[in-house]
C-alpha atoms as a PDB file:
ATOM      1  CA  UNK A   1      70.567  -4.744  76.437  1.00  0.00           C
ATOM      2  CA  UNK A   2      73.628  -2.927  77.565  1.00  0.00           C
ATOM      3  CA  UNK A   3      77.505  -3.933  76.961  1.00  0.00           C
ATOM      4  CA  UNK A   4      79.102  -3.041  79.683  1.00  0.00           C
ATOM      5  CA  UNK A   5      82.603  -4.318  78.001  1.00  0.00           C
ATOM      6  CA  UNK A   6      81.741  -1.944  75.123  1.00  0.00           C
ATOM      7  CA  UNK A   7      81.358   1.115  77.589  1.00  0.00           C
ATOM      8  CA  UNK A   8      84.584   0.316  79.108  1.00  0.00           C
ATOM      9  CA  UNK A   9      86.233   0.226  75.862  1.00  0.00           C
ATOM     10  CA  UNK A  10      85.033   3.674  74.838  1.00  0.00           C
ATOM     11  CA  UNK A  11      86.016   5.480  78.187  1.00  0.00           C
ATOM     12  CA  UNK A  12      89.382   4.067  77.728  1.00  0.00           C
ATOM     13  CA  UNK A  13      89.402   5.449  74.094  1.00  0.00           C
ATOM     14  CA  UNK A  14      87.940   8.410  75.577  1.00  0.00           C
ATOM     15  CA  UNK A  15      90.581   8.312  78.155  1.00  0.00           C
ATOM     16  CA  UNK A  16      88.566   8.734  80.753  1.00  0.00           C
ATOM     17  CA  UNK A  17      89.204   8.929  84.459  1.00  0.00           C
ATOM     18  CA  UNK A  18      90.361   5.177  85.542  1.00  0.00           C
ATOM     19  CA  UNK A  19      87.537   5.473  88.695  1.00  0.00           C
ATOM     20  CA  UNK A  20      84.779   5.827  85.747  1.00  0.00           C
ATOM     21  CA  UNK A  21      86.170   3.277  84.219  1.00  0.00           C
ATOM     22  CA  UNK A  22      86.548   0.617  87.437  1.00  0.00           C
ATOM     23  CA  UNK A  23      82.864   1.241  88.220  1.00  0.00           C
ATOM     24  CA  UNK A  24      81.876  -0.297  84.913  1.00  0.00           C
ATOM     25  CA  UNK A  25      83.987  -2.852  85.242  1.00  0.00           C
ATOM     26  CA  UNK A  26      82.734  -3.536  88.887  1.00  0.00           C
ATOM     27  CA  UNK A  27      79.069  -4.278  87.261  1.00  0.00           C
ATOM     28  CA  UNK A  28      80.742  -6.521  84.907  1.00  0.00           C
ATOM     29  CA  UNK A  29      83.087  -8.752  87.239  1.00  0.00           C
ATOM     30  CA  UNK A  30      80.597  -8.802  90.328  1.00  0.00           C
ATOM     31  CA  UNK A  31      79.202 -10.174  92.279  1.00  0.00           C
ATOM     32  CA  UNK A  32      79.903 -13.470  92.246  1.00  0.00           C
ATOM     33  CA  UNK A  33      77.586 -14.868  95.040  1.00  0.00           C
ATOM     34  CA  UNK A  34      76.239 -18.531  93.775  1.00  0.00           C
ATOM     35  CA  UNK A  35      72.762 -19.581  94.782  1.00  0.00           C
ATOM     36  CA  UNK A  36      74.047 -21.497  97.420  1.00  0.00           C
ATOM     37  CA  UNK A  37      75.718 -18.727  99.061  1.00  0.00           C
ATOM     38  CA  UNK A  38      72.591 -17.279  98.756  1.00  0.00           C
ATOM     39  CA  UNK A  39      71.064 -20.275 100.410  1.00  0.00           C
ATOM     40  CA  UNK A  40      73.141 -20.106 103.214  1.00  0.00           C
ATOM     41  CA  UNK A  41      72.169 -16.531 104.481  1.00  0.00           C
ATOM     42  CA  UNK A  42      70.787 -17.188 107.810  1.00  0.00           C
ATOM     43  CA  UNK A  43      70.096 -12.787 108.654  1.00  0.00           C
ATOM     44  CA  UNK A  44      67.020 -11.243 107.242  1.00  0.00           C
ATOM     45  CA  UNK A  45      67.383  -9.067 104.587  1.00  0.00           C
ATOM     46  CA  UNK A  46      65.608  -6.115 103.194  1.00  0.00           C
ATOM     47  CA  UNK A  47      66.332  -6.069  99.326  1.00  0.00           C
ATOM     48  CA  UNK A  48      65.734  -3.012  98.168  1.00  0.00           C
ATOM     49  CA  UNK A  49      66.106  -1.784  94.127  1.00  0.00           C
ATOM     50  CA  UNK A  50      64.315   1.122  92.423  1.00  0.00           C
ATOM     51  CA  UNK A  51      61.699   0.292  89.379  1.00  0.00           C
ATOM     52  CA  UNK A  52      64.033   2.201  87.026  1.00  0.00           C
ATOM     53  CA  UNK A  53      67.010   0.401  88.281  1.00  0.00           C
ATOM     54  CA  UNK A  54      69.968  -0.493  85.846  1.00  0.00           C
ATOM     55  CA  UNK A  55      70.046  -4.135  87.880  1.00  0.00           C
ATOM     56  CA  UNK A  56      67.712  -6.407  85.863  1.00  0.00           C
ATOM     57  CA  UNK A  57      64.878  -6.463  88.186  1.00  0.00           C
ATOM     58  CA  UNK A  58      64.758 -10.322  87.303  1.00  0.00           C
ATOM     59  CA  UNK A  59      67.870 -10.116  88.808  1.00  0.00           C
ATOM     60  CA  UNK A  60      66.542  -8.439  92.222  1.00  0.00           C
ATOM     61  CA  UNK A  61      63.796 -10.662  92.451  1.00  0.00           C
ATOM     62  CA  UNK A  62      65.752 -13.690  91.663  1.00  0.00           C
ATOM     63  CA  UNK A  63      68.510 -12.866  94.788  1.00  0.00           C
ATOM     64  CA  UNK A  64      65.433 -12.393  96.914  1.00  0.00           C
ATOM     65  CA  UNK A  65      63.871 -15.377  96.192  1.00  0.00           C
ATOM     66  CA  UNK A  66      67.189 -17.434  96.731  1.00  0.00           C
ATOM     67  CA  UNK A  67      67.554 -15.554 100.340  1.00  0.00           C
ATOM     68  CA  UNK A  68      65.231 -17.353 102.609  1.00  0.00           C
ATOM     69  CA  UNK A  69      64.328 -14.470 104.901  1.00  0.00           C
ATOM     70  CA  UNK A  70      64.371 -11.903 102.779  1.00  0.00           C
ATOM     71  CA  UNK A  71      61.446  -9.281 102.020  1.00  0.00           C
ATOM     72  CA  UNK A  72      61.805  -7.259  98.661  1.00  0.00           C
ATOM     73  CA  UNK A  73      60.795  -3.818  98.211  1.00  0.00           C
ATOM     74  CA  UNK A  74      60.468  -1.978  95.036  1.00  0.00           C
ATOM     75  CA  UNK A  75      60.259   1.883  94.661  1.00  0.00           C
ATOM     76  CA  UNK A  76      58.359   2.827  92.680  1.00  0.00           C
ATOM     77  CA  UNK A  77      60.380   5.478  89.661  1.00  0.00           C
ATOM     78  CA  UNK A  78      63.540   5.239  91.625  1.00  0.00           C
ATOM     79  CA  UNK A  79      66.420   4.406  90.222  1.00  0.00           C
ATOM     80  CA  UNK A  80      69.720   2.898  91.415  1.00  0.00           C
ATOM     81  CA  UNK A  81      70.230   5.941  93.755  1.00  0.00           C
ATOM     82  CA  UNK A  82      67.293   4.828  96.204  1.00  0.00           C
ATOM     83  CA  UNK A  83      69.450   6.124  99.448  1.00  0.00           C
ATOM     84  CA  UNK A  84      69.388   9.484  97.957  1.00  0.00           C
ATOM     85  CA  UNK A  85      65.964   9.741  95.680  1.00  0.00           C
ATOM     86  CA  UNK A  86      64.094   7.863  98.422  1.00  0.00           C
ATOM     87  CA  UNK A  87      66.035   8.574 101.473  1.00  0.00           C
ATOM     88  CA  UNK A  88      63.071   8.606 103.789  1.00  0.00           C
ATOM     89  CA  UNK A  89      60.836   6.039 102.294  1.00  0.00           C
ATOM     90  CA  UNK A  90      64.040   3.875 102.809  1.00  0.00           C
ATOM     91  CA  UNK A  91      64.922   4.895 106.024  1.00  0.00           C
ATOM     92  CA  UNK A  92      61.284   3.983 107.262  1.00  0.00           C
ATOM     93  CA  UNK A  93      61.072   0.459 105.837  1.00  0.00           C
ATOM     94  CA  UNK A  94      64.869  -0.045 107.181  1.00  0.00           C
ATOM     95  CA  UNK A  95      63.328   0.968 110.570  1.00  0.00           C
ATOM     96  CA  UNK A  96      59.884  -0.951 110.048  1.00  0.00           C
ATOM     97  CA  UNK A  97      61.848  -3.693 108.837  1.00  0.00           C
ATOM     98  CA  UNK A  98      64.752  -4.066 111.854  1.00  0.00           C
ATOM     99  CA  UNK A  99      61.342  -4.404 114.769  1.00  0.00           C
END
């Protein structure tokens, strides 16, 4: 598994560009949503992650089970970067989804 802490370490070494650097430590500090928060959504909502993504899928499945409207879609050798590798697969589910 990943250390993010150790990634963030090395790009300061390397001295790296400080937005490179707050990115990584954005998947470290965040979020912090507890299950109840998660509870509490009352909206619908489409979770969407790809089947390459760098979130644990575990983690995907486990905020959409804790959402209690929520409908999960995985896409298939996507990455993080659904938006842009899947952009109209996405937009059709976000359209299919919102009737």
């Amino acid at each position: 598994m990943k250390c993010w802490k150790n990634d963030v370490a090395e790009k300061r070494a390397q001295q790296k560009p400080e937005s490179e650097i707050r990115l990584i430590q954005l998947m470290i500090d965040e979020p912090k949503i507890t299950k109840e928060q998660l509870n509490n959504i009352k909206a619908k909502v489409l979770v969407v992650a790809g089947e390459n993504d760098m979130i644990l899928r575990s983690h995907t499945e486990y905020i959409a089970s804790e959402i209690p409207k929520s409908t999960l879609k995985i896409y298939k050798g996507a990455s993080h970067g659904v938006p842009v590798e899947r952009a109209d697969e996405l937009s059709k589910d976000v359209i299919e989804f919102i009737k």
